[in-house]
Protein backbone atom coordinates (compact mmCIF):
# COMPACT_ATOMS: atom_id res chain seq x y z
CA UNK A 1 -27.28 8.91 5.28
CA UNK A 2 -28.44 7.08 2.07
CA UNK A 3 -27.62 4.62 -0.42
CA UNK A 4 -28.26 3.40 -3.26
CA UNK A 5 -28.54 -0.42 -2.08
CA UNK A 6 -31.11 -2.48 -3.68
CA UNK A 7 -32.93 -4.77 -0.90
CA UNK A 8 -31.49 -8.20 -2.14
CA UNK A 9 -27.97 -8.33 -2.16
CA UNK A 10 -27.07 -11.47 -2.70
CA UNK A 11 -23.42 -11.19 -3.80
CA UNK A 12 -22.79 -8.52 -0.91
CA UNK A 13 -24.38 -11.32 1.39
CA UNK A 14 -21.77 -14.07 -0.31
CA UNK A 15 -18.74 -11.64 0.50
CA UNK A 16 -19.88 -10.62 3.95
CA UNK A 17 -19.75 -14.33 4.84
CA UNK A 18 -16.63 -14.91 3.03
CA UNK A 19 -14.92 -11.32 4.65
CA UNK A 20 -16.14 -12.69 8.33
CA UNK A 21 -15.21 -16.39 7.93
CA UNK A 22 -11.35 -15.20 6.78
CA UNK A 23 -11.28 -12.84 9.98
CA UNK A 24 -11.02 -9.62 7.76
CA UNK A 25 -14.90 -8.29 8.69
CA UNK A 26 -15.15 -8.44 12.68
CA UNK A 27 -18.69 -8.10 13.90
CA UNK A 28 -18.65 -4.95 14.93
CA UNK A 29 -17.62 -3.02 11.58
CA UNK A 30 -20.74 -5.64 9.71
CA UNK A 31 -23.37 -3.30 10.03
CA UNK A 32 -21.30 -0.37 8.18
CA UNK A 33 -20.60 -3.06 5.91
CA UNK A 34 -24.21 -3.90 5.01
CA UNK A 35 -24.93 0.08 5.57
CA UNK A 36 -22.53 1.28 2.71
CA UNK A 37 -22.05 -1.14 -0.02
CA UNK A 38 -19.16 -0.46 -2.32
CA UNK A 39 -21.12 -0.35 -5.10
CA UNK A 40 -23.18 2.80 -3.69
CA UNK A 41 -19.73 5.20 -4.80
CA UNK A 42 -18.32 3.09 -7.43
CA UNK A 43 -18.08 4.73 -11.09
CA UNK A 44 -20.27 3.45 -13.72
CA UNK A 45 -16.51 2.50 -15.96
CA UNK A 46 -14.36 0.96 -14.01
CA UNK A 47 -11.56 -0.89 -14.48
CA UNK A 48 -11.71 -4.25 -11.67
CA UNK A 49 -8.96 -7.29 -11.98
CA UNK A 50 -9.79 -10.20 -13.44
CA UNK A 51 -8.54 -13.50 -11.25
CA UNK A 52 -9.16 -15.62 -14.23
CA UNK A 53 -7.61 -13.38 -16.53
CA UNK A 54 -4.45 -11.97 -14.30
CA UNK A 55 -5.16 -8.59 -15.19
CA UNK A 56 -7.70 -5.33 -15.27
CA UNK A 57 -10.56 -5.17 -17.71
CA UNK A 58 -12.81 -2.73 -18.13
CA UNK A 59 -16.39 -2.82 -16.79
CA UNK A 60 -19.54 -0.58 -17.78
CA UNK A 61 -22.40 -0.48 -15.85
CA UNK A 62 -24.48 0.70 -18.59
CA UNK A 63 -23.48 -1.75 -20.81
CA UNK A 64 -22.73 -5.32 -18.42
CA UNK A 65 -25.22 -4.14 -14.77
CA UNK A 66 -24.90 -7.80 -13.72
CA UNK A 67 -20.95 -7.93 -14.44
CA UNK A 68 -20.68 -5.01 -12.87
CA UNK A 69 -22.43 -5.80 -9.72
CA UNK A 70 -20.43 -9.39 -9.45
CA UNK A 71 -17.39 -7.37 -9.38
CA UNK A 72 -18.56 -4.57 -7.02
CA UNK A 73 -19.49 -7.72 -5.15
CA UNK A 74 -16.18 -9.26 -4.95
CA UNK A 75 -13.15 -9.21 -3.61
CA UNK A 76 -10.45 -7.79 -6.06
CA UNK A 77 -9.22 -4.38 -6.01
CA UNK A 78 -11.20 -1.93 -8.64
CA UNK A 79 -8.95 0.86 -10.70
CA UNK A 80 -11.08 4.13 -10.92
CA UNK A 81 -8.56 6.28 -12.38
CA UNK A 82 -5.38 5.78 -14.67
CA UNK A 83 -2.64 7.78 -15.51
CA UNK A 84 -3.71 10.86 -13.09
CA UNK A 85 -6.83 11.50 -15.15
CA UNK A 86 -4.60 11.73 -18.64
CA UNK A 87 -6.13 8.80 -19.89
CA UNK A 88 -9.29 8.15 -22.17
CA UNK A 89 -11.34 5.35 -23.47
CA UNK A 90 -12.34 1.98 -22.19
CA UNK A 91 -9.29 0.22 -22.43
CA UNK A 92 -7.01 -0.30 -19.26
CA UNK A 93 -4.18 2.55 -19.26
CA UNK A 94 -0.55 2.54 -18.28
CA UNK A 95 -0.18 3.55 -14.47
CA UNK A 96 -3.26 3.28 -11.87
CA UNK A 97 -3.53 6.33 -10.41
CA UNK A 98 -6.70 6.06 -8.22
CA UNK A 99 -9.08 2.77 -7.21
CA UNK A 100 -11.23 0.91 -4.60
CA UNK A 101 -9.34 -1.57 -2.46
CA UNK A 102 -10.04 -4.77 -2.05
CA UNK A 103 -13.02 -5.07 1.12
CA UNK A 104 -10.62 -7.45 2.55
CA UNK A 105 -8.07 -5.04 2.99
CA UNK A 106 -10.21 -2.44 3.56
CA UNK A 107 -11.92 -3.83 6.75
CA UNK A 108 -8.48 -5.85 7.71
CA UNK A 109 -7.21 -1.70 8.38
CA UNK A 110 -10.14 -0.28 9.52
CA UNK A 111 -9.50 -3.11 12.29
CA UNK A 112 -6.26 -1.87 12.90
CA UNK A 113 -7.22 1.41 13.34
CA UNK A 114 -9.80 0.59 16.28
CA UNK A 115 -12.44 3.35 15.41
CA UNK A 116 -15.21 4.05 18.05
CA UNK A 117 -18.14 6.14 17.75
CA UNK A 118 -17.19 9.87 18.18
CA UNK A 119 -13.37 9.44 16.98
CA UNK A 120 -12.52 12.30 14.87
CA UNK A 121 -10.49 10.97 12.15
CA UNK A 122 -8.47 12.39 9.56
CA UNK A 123 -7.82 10.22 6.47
CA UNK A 124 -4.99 10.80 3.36
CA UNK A 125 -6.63 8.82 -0.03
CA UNK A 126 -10.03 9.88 -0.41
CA UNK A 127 -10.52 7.76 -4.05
CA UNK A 128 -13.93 6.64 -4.15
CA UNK A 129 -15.10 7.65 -0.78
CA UNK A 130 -16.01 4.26 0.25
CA UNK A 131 -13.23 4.27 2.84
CA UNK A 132 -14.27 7.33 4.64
CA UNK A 133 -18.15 6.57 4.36
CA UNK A 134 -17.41 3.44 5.96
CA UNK A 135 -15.82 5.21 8.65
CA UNK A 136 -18.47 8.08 8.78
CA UNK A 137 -20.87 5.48 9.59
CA UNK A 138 -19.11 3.98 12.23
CA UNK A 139 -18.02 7.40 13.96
CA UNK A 140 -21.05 9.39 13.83
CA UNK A 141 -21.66 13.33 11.98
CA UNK A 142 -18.95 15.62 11.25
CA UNK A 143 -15.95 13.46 12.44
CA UNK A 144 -14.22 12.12 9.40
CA UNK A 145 -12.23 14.22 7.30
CA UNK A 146 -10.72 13.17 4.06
CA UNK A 147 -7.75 15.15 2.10
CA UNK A 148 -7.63 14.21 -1.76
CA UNK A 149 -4.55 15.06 -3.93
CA UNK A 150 -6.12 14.97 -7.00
CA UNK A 151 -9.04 17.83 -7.82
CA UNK A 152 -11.12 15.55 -10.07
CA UNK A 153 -11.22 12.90 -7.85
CA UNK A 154 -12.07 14.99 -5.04
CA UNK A 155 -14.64 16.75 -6.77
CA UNK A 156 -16.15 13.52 -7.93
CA UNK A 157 -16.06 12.59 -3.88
CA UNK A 158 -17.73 15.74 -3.11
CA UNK A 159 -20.27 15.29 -5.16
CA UNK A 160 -20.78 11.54 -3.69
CA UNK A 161 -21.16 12.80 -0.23
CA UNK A 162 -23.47 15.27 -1.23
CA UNK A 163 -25.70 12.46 -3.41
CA UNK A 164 -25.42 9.99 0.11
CA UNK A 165 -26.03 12.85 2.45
CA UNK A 166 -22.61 12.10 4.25
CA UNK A 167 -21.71 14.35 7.17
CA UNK A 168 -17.77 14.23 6.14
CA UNK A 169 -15.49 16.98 5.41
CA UNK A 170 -13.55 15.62 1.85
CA UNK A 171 -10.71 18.03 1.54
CA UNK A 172 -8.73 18.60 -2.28
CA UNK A 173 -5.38 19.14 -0.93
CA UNK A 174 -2.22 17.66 -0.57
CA UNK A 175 -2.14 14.89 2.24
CA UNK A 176 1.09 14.86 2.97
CA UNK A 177 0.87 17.90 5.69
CA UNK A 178 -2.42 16.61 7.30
CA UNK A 179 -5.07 18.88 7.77
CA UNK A 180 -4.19 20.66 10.64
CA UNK A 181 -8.09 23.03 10.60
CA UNK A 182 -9.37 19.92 11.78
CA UNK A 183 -6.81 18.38 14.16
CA UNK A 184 -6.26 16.94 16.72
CA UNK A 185 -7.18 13.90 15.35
CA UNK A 186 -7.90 10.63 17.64
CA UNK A 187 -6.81 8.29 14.39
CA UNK A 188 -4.99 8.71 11.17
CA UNK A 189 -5.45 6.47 7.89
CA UNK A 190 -3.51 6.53 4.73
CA UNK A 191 -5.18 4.76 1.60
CA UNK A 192 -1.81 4.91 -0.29
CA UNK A 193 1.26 3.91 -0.02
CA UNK A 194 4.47 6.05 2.13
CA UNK A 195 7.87 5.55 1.94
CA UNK A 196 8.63 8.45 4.81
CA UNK A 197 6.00 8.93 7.26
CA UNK A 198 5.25 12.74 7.53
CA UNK A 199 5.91 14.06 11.20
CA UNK A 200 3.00 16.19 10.52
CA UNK A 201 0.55 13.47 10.82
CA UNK A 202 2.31 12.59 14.61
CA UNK A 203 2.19 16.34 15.40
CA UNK A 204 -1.78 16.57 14.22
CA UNK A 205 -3.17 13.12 15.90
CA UNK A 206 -3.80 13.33 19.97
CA UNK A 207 -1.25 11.35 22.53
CA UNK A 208 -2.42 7.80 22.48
CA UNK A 209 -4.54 8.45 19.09
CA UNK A 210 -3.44 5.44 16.25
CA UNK A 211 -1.66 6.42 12.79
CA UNK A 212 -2.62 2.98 10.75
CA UNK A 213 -0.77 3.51 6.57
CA UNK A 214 0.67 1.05 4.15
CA UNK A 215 4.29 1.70 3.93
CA UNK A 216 7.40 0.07 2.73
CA UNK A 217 10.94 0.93 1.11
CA UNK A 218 12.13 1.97 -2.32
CA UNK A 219 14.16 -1.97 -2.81
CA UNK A 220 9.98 -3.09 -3.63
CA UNK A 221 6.51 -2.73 -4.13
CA UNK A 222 6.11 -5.47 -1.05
CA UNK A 223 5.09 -2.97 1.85
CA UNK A 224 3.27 -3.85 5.12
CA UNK A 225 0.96 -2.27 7.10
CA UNK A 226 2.31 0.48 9.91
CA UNK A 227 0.29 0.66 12.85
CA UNK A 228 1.47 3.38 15.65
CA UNK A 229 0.73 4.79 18.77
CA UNK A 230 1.53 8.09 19.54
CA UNK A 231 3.30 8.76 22.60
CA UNK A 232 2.30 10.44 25.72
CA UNK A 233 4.35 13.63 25.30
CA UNK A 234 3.34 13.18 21.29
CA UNK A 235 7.14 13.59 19.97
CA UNK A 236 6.98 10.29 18.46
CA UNK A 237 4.75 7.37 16.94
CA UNK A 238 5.86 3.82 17.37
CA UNK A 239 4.15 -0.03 16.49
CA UNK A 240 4.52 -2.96 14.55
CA UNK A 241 3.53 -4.19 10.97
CA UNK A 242 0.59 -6.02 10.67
CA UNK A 243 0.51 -7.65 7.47
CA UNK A 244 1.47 -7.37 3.61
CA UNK A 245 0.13 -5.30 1.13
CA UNK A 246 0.64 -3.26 -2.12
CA UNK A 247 -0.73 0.09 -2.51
CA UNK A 248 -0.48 2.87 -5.05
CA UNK A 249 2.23 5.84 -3.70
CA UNK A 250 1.46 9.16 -1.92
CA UNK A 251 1.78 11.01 -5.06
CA UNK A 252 4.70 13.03 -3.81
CA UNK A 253 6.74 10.03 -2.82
CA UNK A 254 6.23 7.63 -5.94
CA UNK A 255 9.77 6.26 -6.98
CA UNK A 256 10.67 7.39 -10.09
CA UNK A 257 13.17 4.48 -11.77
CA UNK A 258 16.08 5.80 -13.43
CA UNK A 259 17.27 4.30 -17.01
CA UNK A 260 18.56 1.02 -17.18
CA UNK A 261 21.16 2.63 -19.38
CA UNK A 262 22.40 5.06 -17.06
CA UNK A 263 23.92 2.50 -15.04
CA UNK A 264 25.33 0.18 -17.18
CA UNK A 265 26.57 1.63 -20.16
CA UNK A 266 28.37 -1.09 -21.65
CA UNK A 267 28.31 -4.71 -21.12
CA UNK A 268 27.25 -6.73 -17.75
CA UNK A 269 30.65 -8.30 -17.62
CA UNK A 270 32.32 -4.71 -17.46
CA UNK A 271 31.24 -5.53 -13.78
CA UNK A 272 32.88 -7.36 -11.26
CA UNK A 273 32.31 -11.02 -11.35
CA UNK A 274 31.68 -13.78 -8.89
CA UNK A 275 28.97 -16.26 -7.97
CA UNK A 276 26.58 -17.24 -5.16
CA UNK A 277 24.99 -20.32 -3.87
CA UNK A 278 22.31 -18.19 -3.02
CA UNK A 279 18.96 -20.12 -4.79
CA UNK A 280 16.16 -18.05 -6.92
CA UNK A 281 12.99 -19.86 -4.30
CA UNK A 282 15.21 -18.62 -1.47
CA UNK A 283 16.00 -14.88 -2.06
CA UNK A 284 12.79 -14.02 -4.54
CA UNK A 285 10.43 -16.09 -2.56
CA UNK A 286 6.79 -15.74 -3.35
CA UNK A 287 5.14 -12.63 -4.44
CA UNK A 288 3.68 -11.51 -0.86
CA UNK A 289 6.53 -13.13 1.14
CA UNK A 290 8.07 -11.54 3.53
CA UNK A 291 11.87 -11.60 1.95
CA UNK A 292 11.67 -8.60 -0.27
CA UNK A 293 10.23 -6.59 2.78
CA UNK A 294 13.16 -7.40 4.69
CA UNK A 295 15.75 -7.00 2.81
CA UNK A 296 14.47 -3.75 1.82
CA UNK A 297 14.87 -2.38 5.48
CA UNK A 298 18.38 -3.60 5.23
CA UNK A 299 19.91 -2.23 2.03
CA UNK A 300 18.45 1.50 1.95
CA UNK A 301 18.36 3.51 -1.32
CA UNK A 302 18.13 0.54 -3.63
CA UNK A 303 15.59 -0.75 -6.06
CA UNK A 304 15.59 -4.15 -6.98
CA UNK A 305 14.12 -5.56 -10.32
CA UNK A 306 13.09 -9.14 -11.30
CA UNK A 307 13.64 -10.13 -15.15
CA UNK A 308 11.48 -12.63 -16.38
CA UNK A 309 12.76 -16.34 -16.29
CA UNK A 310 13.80 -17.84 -19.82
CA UNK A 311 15.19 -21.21 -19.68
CA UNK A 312 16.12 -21.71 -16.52
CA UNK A 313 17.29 -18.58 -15.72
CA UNK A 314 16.00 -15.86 -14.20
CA UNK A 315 18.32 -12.33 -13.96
CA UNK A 316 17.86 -9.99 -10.67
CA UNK A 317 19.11 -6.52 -11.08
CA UNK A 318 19.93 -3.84 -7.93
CA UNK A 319 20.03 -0.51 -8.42
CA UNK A 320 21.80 2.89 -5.95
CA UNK A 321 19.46 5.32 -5.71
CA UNK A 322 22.20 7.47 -4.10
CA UNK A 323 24.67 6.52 -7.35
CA UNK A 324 25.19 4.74 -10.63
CA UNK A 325 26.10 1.42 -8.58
CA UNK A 326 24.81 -1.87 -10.18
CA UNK A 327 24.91 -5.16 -9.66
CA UNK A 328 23.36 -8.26 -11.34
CA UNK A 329 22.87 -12.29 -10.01
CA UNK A 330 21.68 -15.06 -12.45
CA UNK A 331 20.03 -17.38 -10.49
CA UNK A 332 19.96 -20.67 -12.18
CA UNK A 333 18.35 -24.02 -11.79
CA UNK A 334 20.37 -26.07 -10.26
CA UNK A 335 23.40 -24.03 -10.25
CA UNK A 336 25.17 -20.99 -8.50
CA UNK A 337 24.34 -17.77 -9.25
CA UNK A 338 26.67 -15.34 -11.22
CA UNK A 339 26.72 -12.29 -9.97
CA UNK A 340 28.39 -8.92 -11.36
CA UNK A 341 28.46 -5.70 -9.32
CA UNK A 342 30.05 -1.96 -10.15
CA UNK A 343 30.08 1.07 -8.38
CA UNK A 344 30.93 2.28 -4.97
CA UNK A 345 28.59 -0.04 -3.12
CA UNK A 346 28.41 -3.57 -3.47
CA UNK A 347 25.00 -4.10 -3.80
CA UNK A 348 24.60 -7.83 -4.12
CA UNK A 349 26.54 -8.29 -1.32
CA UNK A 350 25.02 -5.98 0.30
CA UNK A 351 20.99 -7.53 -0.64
CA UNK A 352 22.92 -11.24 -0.04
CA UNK A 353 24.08 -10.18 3.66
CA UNK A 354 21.00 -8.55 4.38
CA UNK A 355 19.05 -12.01 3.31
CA UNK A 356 21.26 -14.21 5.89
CA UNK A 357 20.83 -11.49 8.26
CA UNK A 358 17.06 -11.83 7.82
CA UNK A 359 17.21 -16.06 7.68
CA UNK A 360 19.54 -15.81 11.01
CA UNK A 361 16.75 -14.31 12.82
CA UNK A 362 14.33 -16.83 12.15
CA UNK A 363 12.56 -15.46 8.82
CA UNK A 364 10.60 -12.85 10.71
CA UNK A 365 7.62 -11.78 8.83
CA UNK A 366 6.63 -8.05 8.72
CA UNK A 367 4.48 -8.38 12.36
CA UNK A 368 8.22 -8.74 13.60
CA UNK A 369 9.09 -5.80 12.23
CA UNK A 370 8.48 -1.95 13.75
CA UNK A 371 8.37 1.74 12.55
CA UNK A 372 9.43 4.83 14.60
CA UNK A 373 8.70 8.40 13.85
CA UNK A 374 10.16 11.66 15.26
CA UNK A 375 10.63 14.63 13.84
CA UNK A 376 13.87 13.88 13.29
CA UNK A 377 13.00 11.12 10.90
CA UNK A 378 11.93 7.21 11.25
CA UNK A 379 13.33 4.13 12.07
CA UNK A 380 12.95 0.75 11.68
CA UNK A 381 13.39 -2.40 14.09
CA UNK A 382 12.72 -5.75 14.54
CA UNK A 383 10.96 -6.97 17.84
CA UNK A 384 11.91 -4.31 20.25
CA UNK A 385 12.04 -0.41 19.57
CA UNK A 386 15.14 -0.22 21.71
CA UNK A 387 17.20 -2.20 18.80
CA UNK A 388 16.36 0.00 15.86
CA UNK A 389 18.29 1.32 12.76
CA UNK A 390 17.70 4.80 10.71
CA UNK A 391 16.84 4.14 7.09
């Protein structure tokens, strides 16, 4: 295996400390970490995000090298691809489609998933590569493969494992049924998002072997980490959450959000009106908190939309998924909410239930929370498999 590593490394040195002091780099996944720098399969244009500036810019190697390498360098999360490869120019497009987590993340999963040497590992997400190299290195030849929805992506990959020498199989294919030439696997990784783990993955990793993916409901974008064990008979996968996190959507399961306009086709007030004590700070929370997480296990086929805040007030839509049910609450500073709900379901009460429900049990955070799958679906629970609901 090479790289493309120059011999000082200064800002990889400064965010090797940094990833070790925070806990996300253990010791024993540092030396892949100084092996396979991120910058080795990152694209000459890419598209990292700007702390100071709150969003993506775009980056050229060609034209910035030292910009480039401070980002490569750091710990933000790097777009490679927008708009499954519709999109052209420098400037940032509309939907991320494809990017380089942040190392943080990265290495706070690849804990999870407890590699050894020899594992054979099947991975859904290939993206830059960086993910699988990393695990390549730690494994050993020939037992990583990677399955890539996209064909220019993969072939870029391809042609990245070729440049390093890799021994890893990248696959273009759709990751949602595994890879089952390969299998069994002794570990599983997504690099994207799920909203319904596929059995298929269960059926394809060995009894015992770990399944590690982000995942999370349609209510949100706030998903957690899923980390299961497969049973001994291997009908079923079951573990806790580990943390927080936001990651693009297995193609195939990205929510697509219906018009505004095809649920409420008149006025607000056309729905049922009432009011909440409710506050904004408690029911939003902050951005990675764990509300919108649990709530979203509690009020299936919903999404839930935050308007910005204007004066005081900030408007909180819901959304059926299964029907044109709405419902609205105006949180305001200092005062009860209003709320107005039509449809079949009630979804503010529902969303307002499943908050007290969530505050009643002591606030749990997602490591509270579990995920069950059998091929009869999944389900969710909090603290003990034995108390769990289907979604």
């Amino acid at each position: 295996m090479t790289t493309d590593a120059p011999e000082e490394r200064p800002g990889l040195d400064r965010l090797g400390r940094a990833l070790m002091s925070s806990g996300a780099l253990s010791s024993d996944w540092a030396p892949s970490y100084a092996a396979v720098p991120r910058s080795t399969v990152l694209p000459d244009l890419m598209w990292p995000f700007d702390m100071e500036a709150g969003r993506s810019v775009a980056v050229s190697r060609a034209d910035d090298p030292t910009r480039w390498q401070e980002f490569a360098d750091s710990d933000v999360p790097i777009v490679t691809q927008w708009d499954d490869g519709k999109h052209t120019g420098t400037a940032p497009g509309h939907v991320p489609t494809s990017s380089a987590s942040m190392p943080s993340v990265v290495f706070r999963m690849l804990q999870d998933l407890d590699l050894r040497p020899g594992h054979r590992v099947l991975e859904i997400g290939t993206a830059t590569t960086w993910n699988a190299v990393l695990m390549a290195h730690r494994t050993g030849p020939g037992c990583v493969t990677t399955v890539e929805v996209d064909r220019t992506v993969a072939t870029a990959a391809m042609a990245t494992v070729e440049r390093l020498g890799i021994p890893l199989r990248v696959v273009h294919g759709d990751g949602l049924q595994g890879y089952p030439e390969a299998a069994p696997y002794d570990r599983v990784i997504a690099t994207c998002g799920l909203r319904a783990l596929p059995f298929a993955w269960v059926a394809q990793c060995r009894p015992g072997g770990v399944i590690v993916t982000p995942w999370g409901t349609d209510y949100s974008h706030a998903d957690a980490v899923a980390r299961l064990v497969v049973a001994p008979d291997g009908q079923s996968a079951s573990g806790a959450f580990t943390g927080p996190v936001e990651f693009m959507k297995l193609r195939s399961q990205r929510f697509v959000p219906r018009a505004h306009s095809e649920y409420v086709t008149g006025s607000v007030t056309d729905g049922e009106e009432s009011s909440t004590t409710i506050t904004e700070a408690e029911f939003v929370g902050e951005r990675f908190g764990p509300e919108r997480f649990a709530i979203g296990l509690r009020v299936p086929q919903c999404s839930y939309v935050e308007a910005n805040k204007d004066d005081g007030t900030r408007p909180v839509w819901f959304y059926g998924l299964s029907d044109t049910s709405w419902a609205c609450v105006q949180f305001r500073d200092g005062k009860p909410g209003r709320v107005w709900q039509f449809g079949p379901r009630r979804l503010w009460d529902e969303a307002a239930n499943a908050y007290r429900w969530w505050d009643a049990h002591g606030r749990p955070a997602p490591s509270r929370f579990g995920l069950t799958v059998t091929a009869e679906g999944q389900r969710v629970w909090l603290d003990d498999p034995a108390h769990s609901w289907p979604l």
